[in-house]
C-alpha atoms as a PDB file:
ATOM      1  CA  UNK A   1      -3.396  -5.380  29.200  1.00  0.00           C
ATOM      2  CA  UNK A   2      -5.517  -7.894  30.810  1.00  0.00           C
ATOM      3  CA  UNK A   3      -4.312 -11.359  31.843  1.00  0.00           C
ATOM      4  CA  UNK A   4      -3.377 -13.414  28.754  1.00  0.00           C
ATOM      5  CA  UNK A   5      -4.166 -10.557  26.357  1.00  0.00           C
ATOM      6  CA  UNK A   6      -0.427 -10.058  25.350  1.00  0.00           C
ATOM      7  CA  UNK A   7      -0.416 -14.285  24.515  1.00  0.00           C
ATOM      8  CA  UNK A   8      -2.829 -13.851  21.993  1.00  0.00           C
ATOM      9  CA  UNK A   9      -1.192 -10.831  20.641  1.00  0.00           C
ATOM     10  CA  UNK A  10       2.235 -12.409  20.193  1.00  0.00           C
ATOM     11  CA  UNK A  11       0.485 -15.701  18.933  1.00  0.00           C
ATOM     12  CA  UNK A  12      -2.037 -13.126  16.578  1.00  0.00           C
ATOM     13  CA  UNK A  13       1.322 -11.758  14.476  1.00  0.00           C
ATOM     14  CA  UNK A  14       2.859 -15.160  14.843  1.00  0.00           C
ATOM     15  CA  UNK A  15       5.745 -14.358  16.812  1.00  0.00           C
ATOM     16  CA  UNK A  16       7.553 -16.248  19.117  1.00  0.00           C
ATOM     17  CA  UNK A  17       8.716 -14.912  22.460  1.00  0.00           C
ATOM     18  CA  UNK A  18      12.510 -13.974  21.173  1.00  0.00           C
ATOM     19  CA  UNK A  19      10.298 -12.297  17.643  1.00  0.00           C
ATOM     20  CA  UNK A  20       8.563 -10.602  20.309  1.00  0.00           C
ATOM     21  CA  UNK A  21      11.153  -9.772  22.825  1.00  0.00           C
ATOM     22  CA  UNK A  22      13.613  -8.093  19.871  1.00  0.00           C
ATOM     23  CA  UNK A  23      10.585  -6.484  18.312  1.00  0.00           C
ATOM     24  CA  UNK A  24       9.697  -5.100  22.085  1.00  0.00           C
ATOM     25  CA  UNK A  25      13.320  -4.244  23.007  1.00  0.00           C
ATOM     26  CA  UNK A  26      13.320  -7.032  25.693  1.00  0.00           C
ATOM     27  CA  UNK A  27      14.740 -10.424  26.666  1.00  0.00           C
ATOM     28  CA  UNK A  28      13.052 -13.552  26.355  1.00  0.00           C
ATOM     29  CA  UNK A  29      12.350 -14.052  30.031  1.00  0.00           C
ATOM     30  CA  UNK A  30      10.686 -10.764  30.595  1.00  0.00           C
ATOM     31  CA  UNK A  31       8.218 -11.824  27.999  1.00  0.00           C
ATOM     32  CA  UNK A  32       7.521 -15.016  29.892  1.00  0.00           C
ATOM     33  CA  UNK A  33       6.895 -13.072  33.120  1.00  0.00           C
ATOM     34  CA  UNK A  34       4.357 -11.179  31.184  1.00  0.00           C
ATOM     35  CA  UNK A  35       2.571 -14.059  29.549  1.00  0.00           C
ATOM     36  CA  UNK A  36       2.776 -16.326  33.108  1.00  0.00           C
ATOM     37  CA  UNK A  37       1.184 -13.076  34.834  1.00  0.00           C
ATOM     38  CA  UNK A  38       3.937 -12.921  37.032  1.00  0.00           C
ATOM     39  CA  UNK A  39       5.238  -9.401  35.852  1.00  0.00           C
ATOM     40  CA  UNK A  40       2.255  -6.954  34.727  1.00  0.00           C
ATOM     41  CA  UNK A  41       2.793  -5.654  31.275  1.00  0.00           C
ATOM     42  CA  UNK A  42       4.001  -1.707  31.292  1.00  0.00           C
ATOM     43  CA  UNK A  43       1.874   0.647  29.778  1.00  0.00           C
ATOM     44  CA  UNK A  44       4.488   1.595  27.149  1.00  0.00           C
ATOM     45  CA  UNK A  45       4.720  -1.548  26.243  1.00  0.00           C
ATOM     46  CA  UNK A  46       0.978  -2.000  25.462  1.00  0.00           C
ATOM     47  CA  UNK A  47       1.443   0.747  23.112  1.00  0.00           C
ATOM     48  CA  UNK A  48       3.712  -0.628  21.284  1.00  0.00           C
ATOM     49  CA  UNK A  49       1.727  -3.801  21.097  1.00  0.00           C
ATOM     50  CA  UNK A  50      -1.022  -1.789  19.318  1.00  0.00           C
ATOM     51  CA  UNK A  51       1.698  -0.049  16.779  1.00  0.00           C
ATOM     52  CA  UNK A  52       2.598  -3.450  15.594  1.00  0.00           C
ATOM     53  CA  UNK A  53      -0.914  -4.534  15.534  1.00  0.00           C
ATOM     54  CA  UNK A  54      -1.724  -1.783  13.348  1.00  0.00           C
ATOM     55  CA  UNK A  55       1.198  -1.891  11.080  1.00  0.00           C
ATOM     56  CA  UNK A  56       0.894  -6.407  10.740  1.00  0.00           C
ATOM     57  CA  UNK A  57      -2.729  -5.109   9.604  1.00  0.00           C
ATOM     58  CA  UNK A  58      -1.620  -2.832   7.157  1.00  0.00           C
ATOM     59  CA  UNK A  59       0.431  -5.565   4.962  1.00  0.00           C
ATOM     60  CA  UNK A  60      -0.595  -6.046   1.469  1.00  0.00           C
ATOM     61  CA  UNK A  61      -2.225  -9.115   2.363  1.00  0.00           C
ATOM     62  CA  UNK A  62      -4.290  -8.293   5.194  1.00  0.00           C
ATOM     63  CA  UNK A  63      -7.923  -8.919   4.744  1.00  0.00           C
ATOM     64  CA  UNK A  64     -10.851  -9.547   4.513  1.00  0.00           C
ATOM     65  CA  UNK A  65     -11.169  -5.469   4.683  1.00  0.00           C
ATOM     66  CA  UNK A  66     -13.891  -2.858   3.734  1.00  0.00           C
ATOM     67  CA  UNK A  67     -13.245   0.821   2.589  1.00  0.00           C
ATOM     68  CA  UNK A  68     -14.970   3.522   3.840  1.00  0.00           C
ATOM     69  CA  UNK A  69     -15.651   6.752   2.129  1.00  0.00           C
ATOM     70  CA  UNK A  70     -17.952   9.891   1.958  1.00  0.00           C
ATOM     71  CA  UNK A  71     -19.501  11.201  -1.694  1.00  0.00           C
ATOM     72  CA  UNK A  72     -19.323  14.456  -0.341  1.00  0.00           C
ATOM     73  CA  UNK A  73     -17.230  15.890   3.038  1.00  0.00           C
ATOM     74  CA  UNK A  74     -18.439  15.025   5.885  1.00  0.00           C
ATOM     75  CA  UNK A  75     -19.122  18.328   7.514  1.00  0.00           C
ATOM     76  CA  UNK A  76     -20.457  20.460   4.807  1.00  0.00           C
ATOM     77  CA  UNK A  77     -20.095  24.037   5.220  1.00  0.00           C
ATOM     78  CA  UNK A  78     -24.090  25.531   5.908  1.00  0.00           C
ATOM     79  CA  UNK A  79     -23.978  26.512   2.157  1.00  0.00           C
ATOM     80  CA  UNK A  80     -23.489  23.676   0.629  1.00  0.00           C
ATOM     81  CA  UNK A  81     -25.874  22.279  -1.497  1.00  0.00           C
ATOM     82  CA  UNK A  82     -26.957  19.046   0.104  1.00  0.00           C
ATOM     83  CA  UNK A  83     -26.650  18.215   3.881  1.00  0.00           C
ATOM     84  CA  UNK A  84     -27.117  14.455   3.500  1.00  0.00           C
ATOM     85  CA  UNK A  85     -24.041  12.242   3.012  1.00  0.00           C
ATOM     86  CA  UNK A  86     -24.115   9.572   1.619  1.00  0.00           C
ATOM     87  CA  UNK A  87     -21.660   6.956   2.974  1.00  0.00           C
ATOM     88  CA  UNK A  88     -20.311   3.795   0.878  1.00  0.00           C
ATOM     89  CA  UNK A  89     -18.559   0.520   2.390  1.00  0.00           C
ATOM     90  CA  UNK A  90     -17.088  -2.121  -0.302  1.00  0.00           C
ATOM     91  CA  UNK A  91     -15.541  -5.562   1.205  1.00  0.00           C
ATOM     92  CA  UNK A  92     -12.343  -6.738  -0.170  1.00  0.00           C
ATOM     93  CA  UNK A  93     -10.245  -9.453   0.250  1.00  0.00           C
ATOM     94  CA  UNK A  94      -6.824  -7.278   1.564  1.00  0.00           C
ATOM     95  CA  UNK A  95      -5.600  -4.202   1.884  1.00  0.00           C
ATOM     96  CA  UNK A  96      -3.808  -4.062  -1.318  1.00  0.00           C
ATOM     97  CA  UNK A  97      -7.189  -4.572  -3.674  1.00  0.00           C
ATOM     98  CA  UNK A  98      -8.889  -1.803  -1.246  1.00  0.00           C
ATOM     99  CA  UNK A  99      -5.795   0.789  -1.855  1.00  0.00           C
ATOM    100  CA  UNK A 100      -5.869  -0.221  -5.559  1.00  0.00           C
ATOM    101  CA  UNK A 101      -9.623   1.147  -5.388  1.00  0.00           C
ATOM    102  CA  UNK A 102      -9.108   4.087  -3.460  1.00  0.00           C
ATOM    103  CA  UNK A 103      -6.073   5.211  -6.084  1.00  0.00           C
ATOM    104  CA  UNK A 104      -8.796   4.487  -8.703  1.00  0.00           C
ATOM    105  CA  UNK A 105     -11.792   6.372  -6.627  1.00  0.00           C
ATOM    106  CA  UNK A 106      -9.261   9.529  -5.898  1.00  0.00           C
ATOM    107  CA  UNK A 107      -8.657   9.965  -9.905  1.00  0.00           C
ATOM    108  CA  UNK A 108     -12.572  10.819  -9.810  1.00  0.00           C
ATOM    109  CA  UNK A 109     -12.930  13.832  -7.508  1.00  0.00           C
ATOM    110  CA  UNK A 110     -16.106  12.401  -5.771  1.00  0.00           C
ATOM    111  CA  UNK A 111     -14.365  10.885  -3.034  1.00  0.00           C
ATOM    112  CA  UNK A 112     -13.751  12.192   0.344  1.00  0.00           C
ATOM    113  CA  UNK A 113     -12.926  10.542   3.883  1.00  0.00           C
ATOM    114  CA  UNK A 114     -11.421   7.369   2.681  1.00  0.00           C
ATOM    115  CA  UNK A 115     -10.471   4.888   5.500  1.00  0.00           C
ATOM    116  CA  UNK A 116      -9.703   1.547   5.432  1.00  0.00           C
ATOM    117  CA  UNK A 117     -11.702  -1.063   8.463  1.00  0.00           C
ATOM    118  CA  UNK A 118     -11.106  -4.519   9.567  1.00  0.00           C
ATOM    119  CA  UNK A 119     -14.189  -7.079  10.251  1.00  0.00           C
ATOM    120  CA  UNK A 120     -14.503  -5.804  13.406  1.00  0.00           C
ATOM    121  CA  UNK A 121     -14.418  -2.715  12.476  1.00  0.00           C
ATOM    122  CA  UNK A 122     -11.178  -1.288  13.799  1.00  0.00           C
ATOM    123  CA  UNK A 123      -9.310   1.120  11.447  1.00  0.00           C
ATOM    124  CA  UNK A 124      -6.496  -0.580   9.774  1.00  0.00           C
ATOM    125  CA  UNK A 125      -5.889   3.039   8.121  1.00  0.00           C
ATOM    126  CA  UNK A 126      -7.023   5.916   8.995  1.00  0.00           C
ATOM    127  CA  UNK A 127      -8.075   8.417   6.315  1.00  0.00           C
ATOM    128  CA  UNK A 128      -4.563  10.964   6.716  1.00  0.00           C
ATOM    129  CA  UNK A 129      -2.392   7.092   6.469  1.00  0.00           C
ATOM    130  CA  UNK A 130      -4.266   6.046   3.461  1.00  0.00           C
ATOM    131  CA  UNK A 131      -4.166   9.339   1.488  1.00  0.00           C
ATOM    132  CA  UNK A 132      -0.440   9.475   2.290  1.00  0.00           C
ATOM    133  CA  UNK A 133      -0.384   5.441   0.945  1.00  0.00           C
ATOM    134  CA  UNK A 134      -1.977   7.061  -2.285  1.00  0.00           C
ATOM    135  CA  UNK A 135       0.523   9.872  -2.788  1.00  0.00           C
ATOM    136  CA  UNK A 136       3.298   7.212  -2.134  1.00  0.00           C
ATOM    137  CA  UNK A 137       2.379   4.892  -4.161  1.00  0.00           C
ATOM    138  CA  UNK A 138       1.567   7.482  -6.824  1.00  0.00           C
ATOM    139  CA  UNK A 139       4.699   9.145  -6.865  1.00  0.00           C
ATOM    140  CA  UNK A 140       6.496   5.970  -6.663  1.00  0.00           C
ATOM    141  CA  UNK A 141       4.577   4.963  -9.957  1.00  0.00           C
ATOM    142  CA  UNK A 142       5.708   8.088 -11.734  1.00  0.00           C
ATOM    143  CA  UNK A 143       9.655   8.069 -10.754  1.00  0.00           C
ATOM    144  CA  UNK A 144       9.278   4.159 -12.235  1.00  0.00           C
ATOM    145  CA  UNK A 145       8.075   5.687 -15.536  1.00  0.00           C
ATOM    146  CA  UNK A 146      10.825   7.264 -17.339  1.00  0.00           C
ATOM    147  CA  UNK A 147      10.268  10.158 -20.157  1.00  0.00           C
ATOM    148  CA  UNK A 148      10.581   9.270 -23.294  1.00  0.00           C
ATOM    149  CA  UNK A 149      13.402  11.216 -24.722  1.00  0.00           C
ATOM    150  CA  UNK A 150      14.193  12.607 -28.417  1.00  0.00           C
ATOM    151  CA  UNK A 151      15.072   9.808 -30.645  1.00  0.00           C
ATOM    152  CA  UNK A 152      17.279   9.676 -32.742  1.00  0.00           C
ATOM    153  CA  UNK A 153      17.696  12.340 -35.609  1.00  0.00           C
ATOM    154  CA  UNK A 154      15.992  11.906 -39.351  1.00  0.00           C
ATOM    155  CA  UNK A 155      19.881  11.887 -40.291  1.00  0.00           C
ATOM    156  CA  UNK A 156      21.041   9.373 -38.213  1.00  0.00           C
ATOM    157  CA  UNK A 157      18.617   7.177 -39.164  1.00  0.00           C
ATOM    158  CA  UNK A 158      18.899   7.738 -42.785  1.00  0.00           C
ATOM    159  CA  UNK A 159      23.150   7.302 -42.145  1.00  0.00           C
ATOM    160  CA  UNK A 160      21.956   3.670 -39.958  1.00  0.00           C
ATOM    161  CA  UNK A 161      19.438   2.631 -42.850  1.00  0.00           C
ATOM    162  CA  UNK A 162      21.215   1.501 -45.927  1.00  0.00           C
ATOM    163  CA  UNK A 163      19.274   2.909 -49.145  1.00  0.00           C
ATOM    164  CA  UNK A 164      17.525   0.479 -51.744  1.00  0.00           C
ATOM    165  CA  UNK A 165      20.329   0.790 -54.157  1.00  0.00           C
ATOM    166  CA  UNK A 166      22.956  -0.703 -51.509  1.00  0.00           C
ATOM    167  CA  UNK A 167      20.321  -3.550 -50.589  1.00  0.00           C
ATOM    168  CA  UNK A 168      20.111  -4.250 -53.933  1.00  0.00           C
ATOM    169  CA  UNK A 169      23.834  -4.407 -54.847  1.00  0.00           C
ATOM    170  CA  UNK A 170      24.290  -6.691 -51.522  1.00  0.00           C
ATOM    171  CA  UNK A 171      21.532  -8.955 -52.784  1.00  0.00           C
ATOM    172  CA  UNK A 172      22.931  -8.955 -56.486  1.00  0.00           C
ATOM    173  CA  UNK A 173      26.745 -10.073 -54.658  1.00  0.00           C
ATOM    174  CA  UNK A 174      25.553 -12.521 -52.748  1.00  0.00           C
ATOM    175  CA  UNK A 175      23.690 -14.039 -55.854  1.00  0.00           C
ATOM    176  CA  UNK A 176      26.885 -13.723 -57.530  1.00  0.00           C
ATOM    177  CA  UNK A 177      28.942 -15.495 -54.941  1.00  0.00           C
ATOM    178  CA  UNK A 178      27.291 -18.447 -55.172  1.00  0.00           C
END
C-alpha cells in the first residue's frame, strides 16, 4: 500500500484504529505504525484490506451502483445465431434494489453475465457472487413460505358449525330469557 493509503481505507469503512486492529488481527499500535509510515504495511495485510473493502461494498445499502449484464453469453459458440452482444448497464441507488432486479431479470431466461459495479467501476460482485446472492436469497424465500397443508375435514367442520336449527333455538332462548 502506498503511504497514507491504509488511512483512507480505515477512515473509508469508518473504523477506528482498535475497529481496525480487531478486524486485522492486530493491536492498536501496530496500526499507528502503519498509518505514521513508520512500519510498512505487510502484503497480507493489504489483502485483507481489499476483502473488507469488497464485503463493506456489498451491504444492502451500498450505492449508487449499476448492474451489468449480457442478452446473450458472452462467448457464443461459432453456431450461434447472432455474434453481437448486446450489453445493458442500469444505475441504482444500492446494492439491494440492483439484486432485487437481477432476481427479477433471472426469472426471464434472457439474462446472462450479471455483475454488479461501483461508480468507478470496480466490481462490488462479481457475476459467480451475485448468482450465488440469487440462489440464497431464493431459497431463503422459499423455506420462509410454508405449504399449505390439508384443512380441516368436511366433518369436522360440519361437527365445529352448529346447524340452523341450533342457531335458531339459541336465538329463540335468549329471546325468552329476557
Amino acid at each position: 500500500m502506498k503511504p497514507g493509503d491504509f488511512l483512507n481505507w480505515r477512515k473509508t469503512l469508518g473504523y477506528t484504529q482498535e475497529e481496525a486492529g480487531q478486524k486485522l488481527g492486530v493491536d492498536r499500535s501496530t496500526i499507528q505504525n502503519w498509518e505514521r509510515e513508520i512500519t510498512r504495511v505487510p502484503r497480507i495485510v493489504e489483502l485483507a484490506c481489499q476483502e473488507l473493502m469488497r464485503r463493506w461494498k456489498q451491504r444492502p445499502e451500498f450505492g449508487p451502483v449499476a448492474l451489468v449484464c449480457a442478452d446473450e453469453p458472452m462467448r457464443p459458440e461459432a453456431d450461434y445465431p447472432t455474434r453481437t452482444v448486446f450489453v445493458q448497464c442500469e444505475l441504482y441507488p444500492n446494492n439491494e434494489v440492483a439484486i432485487r432486479r437481477t432476481l427479477r431479470l433471472g426469472a426471464t431466461g434472457k439474462f446472462v453475465n450479471p455483475l454488479i459495479i461501483d461508480q468507478d467501476g470496480g466490481i462490488v460482485w462479481s457475476t459467480p457472487d451475485l448468482l450465488c446472492e440469487c440462489d440464497r436469497r431464493r431459497e431463503t424465500a422459499r423455506s420462509q413460505t410454508k405449504p399449505l397443508g390439508p384443512g380441516p375435514s368436511k366433518a369436522k367442520i360440519k361437527k365445529d358449525r352448529p346447524n340452523r336449527r341450533s342457531r335458531r333455538r339459541a336465538v329463540a332462548l335468549k329471546v325468552a330469557k329476557k
